[in-house]
PDB file of N, CA and C in Angstrom:
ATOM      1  N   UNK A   1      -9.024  -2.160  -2.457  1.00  0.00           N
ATOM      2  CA  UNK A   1      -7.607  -2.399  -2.608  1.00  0.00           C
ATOM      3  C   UNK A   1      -7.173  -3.720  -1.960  1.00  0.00           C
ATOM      4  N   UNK A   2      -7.561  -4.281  -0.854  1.00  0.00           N
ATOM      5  CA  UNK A   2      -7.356  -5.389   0.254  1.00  0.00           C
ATOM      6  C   UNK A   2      -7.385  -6.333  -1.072  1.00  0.00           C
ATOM      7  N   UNK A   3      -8.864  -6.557  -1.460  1.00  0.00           N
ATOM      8  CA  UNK A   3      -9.334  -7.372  -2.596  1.00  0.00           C
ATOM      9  C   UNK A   3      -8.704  -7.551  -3.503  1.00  0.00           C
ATOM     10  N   UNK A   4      -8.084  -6.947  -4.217  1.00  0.00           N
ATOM     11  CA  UNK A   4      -7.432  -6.840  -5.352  1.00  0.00           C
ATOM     12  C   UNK A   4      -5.609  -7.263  -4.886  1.00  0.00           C
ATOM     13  N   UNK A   5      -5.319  -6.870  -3.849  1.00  0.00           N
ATOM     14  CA  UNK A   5      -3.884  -7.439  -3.218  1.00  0.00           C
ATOM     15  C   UNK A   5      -3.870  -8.870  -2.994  1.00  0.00           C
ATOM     16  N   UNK A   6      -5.141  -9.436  -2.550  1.00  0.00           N
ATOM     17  CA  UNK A   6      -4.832 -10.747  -2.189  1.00  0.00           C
ATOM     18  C   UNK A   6      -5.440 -11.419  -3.562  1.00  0.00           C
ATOM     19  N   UNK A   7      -6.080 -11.255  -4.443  1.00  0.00           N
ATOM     20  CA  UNK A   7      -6.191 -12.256  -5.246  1.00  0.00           C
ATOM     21  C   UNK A   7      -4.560 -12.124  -6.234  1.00  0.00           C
ATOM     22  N   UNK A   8      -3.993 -11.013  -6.226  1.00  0.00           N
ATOM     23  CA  UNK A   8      -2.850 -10.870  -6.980  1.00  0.00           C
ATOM     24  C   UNK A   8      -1.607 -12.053  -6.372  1.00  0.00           C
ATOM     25  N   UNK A   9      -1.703 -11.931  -5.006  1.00  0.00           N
ATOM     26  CA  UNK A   9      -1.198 -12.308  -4.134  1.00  0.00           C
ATOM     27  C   UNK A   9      -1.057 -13.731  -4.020  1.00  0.00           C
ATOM     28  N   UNK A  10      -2.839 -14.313  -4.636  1.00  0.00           N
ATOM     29  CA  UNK A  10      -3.102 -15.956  -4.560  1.00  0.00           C
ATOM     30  C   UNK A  10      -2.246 -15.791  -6.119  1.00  0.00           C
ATOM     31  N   UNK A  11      -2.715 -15.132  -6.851  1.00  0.00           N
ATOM     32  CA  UNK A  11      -2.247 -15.630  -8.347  1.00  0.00           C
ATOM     33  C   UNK A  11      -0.554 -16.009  -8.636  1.00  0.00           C
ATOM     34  N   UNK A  12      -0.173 -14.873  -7.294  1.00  0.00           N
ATOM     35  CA  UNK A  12       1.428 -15.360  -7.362  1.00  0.00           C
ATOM     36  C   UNK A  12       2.058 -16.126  -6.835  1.00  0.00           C
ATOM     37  N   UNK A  13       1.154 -17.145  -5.552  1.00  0.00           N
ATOM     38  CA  UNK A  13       1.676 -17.776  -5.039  1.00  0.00           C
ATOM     39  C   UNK A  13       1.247 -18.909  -5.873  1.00  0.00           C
ATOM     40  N   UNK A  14       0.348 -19.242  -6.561  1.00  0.00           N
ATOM     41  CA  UNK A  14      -0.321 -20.644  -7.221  1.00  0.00           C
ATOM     42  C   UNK A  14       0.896 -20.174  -8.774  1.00  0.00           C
ATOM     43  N   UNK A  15       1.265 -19.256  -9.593  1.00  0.00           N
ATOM     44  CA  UNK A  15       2.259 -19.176  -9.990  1.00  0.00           C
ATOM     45  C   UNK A  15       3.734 -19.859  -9.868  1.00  0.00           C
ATOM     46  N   UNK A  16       4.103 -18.852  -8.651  1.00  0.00           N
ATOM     47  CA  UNK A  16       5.555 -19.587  -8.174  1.00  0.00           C
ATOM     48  C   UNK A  16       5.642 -21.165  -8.035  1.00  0.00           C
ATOM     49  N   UNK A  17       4.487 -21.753  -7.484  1.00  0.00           N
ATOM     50  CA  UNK A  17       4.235 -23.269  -7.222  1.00  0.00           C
ATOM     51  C   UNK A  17       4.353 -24.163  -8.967  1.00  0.00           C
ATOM     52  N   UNK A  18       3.468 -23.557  -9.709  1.00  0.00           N
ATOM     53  CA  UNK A  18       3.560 -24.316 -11.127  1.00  0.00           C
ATOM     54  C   UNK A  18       5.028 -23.833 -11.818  1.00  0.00           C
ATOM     55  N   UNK A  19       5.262 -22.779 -11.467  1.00  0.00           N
ATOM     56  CA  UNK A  19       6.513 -22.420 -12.335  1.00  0.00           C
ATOM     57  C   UNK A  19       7.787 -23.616 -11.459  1.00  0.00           C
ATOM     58  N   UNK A  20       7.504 -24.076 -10.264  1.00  0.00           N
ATOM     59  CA  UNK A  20       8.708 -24.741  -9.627  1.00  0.00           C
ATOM     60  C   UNK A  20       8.123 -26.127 -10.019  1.00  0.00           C
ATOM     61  N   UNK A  21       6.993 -26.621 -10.443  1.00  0.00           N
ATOM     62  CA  UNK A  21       6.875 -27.678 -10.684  1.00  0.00           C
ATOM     63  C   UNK A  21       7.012 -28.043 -12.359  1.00  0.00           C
ATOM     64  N   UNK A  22       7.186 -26.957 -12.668  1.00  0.00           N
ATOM     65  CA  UNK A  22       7.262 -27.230 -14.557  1.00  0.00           C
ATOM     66  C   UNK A  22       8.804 -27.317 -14.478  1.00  0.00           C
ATOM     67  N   UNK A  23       9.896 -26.244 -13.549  1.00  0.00           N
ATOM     68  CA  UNK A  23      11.100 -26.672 -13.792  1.00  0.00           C
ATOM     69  C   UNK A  23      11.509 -27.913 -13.368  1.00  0.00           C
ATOM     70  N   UNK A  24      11.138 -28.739 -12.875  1.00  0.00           N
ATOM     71  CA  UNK A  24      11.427 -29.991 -12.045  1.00  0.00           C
ATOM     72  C   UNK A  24      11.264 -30.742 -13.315  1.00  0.00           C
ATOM     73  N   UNK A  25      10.111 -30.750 -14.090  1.00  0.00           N
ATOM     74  CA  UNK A  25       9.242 -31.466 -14.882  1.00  0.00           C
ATOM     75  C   UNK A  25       8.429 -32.085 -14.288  1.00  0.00           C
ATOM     76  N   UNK A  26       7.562 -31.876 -13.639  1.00  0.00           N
ATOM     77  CA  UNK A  26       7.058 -32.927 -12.534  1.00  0.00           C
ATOM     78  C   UNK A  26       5.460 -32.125 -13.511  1.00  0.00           C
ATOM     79  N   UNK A  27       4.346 -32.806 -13.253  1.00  0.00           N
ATOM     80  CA  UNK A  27       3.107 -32.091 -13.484  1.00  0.00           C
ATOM     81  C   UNK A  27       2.408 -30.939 -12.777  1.00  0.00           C
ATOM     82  N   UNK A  28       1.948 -30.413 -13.304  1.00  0.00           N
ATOM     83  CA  UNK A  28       2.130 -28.697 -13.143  1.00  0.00           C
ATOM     84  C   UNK A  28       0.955 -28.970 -11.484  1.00  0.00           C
ATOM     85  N   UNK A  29       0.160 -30.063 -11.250  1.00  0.00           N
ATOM     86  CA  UNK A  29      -0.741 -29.562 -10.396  1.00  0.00           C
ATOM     87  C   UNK A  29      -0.649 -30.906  -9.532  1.00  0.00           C
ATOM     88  N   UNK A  30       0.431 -31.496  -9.407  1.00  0.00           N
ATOM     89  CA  UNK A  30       1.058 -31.774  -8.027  1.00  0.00           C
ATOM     90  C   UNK A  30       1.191 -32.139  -6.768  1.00  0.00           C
ATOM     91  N   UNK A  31       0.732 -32.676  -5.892  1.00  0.00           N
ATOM     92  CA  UNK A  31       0.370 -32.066  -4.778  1.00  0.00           C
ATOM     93  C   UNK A  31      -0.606 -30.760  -4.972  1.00  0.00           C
ATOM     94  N   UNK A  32      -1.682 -30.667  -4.520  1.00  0.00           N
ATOM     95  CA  UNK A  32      -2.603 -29.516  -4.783  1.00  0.00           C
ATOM     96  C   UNK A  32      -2.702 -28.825  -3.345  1.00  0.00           C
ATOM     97  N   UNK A  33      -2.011 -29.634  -2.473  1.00  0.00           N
ATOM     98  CA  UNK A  33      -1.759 -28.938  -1.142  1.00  0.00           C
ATOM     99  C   UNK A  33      -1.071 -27.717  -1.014  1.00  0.00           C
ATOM    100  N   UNK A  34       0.070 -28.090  -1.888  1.00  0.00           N
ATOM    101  CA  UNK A  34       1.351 -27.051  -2.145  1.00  0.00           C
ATOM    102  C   UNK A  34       0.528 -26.028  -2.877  1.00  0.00           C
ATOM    103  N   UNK A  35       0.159 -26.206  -3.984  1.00  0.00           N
ATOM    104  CA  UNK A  35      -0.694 -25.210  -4.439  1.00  0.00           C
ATOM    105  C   UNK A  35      -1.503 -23.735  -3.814  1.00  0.00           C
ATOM    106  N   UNK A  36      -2.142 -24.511  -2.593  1.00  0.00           N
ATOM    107  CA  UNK A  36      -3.142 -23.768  -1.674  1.00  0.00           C
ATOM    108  C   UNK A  36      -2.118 -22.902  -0.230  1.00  0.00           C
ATOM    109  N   UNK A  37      -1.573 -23.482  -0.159  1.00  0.00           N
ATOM    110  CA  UNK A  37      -0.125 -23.168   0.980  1.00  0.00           C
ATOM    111  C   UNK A  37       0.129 -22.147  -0.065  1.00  0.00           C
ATOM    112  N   UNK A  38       0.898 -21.921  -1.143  1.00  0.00           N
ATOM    113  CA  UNK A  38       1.428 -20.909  -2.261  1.00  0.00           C
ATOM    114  C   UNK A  38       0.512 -19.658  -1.858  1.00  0.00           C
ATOM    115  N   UNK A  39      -0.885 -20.155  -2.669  1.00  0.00           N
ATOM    116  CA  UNK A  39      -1.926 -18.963  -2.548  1.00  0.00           C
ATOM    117  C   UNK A  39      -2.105 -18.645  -1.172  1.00  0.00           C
ATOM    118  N   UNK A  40      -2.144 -19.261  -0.467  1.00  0.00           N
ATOM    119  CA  UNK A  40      -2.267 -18.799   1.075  1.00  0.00           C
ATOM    120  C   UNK A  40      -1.426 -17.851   1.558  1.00  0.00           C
ATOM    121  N   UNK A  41       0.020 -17.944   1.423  1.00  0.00           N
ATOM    122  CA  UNK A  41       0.933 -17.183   1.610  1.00  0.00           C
ATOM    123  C   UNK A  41       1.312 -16.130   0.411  1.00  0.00           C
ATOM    124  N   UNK A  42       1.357 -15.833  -0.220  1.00  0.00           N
ATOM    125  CA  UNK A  42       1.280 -15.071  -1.227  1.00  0.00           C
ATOM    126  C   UNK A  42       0.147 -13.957  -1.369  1.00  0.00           C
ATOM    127  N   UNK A  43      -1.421 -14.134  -0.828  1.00  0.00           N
ATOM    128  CA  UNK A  43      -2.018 -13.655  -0.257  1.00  0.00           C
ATOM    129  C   UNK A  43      -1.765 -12.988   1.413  1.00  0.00           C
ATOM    130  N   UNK A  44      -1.219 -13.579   1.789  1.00  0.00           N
ATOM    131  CA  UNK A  44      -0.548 -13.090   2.847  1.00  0.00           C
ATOM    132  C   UNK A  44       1.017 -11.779   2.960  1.00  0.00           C
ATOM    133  N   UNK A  45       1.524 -12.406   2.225  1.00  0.00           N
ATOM    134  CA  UNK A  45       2.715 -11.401   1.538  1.00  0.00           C
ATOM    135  C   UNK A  45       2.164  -9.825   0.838  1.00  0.00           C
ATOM    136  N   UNK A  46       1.165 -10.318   0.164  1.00  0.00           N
ATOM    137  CA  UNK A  46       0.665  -9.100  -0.731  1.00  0.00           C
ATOM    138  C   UNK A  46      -0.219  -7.833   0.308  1.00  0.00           C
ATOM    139  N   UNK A  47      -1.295  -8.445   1.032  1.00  0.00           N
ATOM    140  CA  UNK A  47      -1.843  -7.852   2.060  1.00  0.00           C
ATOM    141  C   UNK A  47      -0.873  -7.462   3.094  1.00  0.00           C
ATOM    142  N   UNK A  48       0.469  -7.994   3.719  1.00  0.00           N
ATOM    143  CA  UNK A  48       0.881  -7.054   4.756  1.00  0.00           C
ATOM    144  C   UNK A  48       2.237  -5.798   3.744  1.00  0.00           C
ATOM    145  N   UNK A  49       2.388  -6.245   2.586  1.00  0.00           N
ATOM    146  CA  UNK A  49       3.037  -4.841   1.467  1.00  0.00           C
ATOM    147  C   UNK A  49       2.155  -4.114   1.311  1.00  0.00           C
ATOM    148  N   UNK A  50       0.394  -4.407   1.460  1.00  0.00           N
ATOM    149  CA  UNK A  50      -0.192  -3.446   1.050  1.00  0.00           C
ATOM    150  C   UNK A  50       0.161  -1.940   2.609  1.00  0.00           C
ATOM    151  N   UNK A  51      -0.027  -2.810   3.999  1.00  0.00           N
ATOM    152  CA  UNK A  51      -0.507  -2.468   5.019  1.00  0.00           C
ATOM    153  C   UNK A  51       1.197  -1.596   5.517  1.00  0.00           C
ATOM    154  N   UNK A  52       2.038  -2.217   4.721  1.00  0.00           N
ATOM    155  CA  UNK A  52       3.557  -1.642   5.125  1.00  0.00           C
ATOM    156  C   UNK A  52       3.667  -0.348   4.237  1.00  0.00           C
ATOM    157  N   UNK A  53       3.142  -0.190   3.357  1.00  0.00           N
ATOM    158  CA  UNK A  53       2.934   0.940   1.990  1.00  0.00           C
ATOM    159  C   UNK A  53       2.714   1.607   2.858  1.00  0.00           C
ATOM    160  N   UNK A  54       1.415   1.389   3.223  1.00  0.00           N
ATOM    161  CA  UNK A  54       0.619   2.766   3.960  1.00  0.00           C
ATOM    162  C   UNK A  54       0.987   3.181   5.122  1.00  0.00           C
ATOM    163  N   UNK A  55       1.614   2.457   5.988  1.00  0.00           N
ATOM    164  CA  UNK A  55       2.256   2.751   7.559  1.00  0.00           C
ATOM    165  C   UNK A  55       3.716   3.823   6.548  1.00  0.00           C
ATOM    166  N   UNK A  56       4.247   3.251   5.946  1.00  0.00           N
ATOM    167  CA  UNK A  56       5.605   3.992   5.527  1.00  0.00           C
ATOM    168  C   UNK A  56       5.097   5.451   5.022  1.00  0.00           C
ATOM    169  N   UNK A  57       3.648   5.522   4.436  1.00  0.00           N
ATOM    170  CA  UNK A  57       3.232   6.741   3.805  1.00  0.00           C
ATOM    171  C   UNK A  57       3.176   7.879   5.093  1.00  0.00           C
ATOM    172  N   UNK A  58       2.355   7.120   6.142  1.00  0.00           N
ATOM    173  CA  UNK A  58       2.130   8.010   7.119  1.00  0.00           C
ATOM    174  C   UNK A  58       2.927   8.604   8.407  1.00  0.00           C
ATOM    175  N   UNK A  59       4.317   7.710   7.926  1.00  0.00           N
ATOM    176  CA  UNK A  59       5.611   7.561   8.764  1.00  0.00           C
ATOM    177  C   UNK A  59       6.562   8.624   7.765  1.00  0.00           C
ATOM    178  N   UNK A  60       6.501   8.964   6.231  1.00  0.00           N
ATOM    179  CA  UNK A  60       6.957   9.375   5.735  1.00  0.00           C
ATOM    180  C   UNK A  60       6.026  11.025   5.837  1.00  0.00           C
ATOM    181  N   UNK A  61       4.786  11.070   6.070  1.00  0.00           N
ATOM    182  CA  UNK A  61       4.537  12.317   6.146  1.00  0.00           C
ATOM    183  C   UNK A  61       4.385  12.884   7.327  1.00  0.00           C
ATOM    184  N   UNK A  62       5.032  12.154   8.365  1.00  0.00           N
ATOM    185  CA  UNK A  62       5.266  12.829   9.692  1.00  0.00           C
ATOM    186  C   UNK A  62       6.487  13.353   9.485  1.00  0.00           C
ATOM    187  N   UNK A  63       7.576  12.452   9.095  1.00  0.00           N
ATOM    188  CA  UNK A  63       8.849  13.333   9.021  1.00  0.00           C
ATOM    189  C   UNK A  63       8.534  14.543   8.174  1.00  0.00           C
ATOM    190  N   UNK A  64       8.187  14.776   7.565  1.00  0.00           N
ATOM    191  CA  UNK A  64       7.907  16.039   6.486  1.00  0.00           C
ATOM    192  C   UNK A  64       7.820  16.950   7.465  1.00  0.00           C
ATOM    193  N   UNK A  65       6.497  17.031   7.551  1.00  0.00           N
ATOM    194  CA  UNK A  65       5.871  17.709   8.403  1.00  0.00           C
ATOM    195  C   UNK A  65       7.078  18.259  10.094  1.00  0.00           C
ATOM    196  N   UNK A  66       7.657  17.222  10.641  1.00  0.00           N
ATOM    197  CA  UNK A  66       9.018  17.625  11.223  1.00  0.00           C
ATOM    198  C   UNK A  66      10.012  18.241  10.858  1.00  0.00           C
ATOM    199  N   UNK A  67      10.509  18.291   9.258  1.00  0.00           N
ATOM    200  CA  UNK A  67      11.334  18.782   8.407  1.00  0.00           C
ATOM    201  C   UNK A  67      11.115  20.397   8.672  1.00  0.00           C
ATOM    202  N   UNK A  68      10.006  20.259   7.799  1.00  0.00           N
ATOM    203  CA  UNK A  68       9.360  22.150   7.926  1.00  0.00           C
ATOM    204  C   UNK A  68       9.326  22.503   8.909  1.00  0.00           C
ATOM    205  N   UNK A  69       8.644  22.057  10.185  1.00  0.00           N
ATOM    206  CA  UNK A  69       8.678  22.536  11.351  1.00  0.00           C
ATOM    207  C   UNK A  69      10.185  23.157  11.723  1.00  0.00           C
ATOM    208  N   UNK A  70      10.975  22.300  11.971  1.00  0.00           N
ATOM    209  CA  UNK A  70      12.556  22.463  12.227  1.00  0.00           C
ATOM    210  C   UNK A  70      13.119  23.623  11.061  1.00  0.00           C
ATOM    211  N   UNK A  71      12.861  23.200   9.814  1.00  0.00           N
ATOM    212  CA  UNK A  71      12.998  24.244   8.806  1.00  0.00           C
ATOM    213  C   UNK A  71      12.456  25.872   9.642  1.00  0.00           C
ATOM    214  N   UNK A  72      11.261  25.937   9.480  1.00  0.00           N
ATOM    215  CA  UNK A  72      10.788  27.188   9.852  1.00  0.00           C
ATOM    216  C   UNK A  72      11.366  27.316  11.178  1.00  0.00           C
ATOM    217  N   UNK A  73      11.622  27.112  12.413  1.00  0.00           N
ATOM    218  CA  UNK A  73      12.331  27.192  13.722  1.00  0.00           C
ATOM    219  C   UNK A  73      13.656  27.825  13.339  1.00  0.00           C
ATOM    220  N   UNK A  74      14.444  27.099  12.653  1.00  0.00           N
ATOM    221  CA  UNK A  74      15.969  27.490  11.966  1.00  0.00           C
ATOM    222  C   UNK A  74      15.654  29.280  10.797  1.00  0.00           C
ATOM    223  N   UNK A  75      15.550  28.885  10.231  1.00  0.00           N
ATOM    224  CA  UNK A  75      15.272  30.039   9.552  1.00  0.00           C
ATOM    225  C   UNK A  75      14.350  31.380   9.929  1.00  0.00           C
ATOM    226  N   UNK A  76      13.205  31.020  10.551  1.00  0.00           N
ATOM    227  CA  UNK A  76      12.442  32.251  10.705  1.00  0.00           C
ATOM    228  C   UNK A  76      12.697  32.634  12.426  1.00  0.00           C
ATOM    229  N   UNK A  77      13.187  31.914  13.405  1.00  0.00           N
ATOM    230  CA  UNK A  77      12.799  32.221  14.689  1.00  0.00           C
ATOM    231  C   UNK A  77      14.551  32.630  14.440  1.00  0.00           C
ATOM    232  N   UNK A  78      15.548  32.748  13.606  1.00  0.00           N
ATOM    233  CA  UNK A  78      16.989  33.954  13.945  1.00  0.00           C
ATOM    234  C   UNK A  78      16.469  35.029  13.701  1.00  0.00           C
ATOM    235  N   UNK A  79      15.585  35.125  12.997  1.00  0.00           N
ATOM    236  CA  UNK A  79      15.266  36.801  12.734  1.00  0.00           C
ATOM    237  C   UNK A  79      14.440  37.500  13.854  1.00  0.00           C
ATOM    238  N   UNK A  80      13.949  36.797  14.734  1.00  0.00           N
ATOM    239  CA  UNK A  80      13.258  36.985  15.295  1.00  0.00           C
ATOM    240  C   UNK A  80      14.171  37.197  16.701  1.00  0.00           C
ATOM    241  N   UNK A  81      14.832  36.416  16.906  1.00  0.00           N
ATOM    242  CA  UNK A  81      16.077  36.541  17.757  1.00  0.00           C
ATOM    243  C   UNK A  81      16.561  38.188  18.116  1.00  0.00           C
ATOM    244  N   UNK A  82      16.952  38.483  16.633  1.00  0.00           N
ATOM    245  CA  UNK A  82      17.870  39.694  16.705  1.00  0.00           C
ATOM    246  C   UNK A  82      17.163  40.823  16.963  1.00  0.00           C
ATOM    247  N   UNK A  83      15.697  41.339  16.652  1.00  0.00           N
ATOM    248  CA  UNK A  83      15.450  42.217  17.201  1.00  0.00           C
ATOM    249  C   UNK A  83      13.682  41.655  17.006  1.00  0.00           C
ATOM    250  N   UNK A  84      13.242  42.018  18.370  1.00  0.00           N
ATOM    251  CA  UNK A  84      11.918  41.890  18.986  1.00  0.00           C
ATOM    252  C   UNK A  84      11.385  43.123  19.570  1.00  0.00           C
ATOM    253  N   UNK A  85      10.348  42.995  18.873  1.00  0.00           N
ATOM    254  CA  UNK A  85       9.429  43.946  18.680  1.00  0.00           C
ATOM    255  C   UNK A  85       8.041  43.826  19.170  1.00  0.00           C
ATOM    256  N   UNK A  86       8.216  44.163  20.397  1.00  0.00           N
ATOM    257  CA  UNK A  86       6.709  43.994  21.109  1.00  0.00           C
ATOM    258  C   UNK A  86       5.884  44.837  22.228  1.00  0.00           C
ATOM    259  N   UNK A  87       4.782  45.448  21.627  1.00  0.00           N
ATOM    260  CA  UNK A  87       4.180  46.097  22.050  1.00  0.00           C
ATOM    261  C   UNK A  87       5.024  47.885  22.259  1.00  0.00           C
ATOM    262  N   UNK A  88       5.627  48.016  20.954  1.00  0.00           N
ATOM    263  CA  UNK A  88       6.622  49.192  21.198  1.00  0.00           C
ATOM    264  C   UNK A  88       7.677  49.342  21.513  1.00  0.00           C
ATOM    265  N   UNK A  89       7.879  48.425  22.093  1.00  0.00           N
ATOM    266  CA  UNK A  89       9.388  48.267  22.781  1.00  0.00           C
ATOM    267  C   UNK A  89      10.336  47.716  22.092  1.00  0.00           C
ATOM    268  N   UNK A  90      11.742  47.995  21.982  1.00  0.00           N
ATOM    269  CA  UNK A  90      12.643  47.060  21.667  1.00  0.00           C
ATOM    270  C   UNK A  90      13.117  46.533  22.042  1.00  0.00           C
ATOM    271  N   UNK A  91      13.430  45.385  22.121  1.00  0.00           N
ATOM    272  CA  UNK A  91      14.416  44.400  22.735  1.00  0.00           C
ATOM    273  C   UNK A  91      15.850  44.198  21.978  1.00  0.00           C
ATOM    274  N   UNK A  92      16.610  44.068  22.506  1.00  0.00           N
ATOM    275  CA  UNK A  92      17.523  43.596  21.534  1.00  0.00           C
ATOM    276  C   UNK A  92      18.057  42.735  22.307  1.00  0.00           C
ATOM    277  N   UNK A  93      18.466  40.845  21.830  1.00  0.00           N
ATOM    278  CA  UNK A  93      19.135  40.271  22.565  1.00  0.00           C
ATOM    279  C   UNK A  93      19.904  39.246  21.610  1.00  0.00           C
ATOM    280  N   UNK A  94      20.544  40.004  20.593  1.00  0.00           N
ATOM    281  CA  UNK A  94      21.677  39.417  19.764  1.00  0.00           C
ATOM    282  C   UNK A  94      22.523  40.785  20.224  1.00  0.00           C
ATOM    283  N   UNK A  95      24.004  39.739  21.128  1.00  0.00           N
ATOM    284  CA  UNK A  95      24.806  40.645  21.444  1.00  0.00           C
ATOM    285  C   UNK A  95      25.523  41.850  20.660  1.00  0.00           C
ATOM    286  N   UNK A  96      26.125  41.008  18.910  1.00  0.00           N
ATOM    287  CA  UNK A  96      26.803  41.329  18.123  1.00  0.00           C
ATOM    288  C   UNK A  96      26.105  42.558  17.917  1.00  0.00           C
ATOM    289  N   UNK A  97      24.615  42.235  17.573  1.00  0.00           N
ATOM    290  CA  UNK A  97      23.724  43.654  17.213  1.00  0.00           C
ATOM    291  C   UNK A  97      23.573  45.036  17.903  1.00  0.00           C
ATOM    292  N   UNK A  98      23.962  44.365  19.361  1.00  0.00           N
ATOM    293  CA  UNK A  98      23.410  45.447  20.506  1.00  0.00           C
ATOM    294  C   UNK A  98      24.952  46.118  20.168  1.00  0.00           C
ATOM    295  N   UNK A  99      26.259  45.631  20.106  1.00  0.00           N
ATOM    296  CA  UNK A  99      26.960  46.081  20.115  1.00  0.00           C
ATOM    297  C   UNK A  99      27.365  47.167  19.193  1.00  0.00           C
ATOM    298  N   UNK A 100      26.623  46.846  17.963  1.00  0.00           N
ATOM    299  CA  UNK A 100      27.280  47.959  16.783  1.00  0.00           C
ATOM    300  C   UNK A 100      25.805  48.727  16.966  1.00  0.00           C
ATOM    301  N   UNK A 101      24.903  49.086  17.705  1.00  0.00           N
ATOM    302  CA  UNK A 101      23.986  49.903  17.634  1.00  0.00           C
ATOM    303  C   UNK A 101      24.937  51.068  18.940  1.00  0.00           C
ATOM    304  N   UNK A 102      25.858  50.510  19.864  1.00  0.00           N
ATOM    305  CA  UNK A 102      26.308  51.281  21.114  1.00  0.00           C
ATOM    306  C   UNK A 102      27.304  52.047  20.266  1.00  0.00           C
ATOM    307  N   UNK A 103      28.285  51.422  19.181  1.00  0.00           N
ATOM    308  CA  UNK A 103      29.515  51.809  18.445  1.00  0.00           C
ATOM    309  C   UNK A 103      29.186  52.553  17.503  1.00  0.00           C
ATOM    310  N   UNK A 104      28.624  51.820  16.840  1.00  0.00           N
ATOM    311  CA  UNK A 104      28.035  52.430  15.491  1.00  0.00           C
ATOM    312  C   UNK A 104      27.373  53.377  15.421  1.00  0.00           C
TER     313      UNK A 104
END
């Protein structure tokens, strides 16, 4: 993948360079310095989008993974709240509950 980013990368920077030298009208190959500066950086551009992709992938599947966590905390640990059940015993320590089990 590296490989394939930076030659895309040279192709777009030696691109952008002839496309700014054809609008000028000037001859397409120019300064051949400018040329190599283009591909240089353009190769450079392409390789750190490749390296920002993948940091965002693994930055994006941590939050996930935090999502559900928090998800399951919220949703499954109220039920768990209201009545606990352990080792035989009951607990009860949702007030509202304890209350309509005394009334009720």
């Amino acid at each position: 993948m590296p490989a394939s980013a930076t030659i895309i990368g040279a192709l777009l920077g030696l691109g952008t360079q002839m496309y700014s030298n054809a609008l000028r009208k000037l001859p397409y190959m120019r300064h051949p310095w400018e040329h190599l500066l283009g591909m240089g950086l353009g190769a450079v551009a392409a390789n750190q989008m490749v390296k920002w992709d993948a940091k965002a992938q693994e930055d994006l599947d941590k939050l996930i993974i935090k999502a559900k966590q928090a998800n399951e905390r919220r949703y499954f640990d109220d039920e768990m709240k209201k009545v606990d059940m352990f080792a035989g015993k009951l607990q009860i320590t949702d007030l509202k509950f304890a209350l309509s089990m005394i009334v009720g």
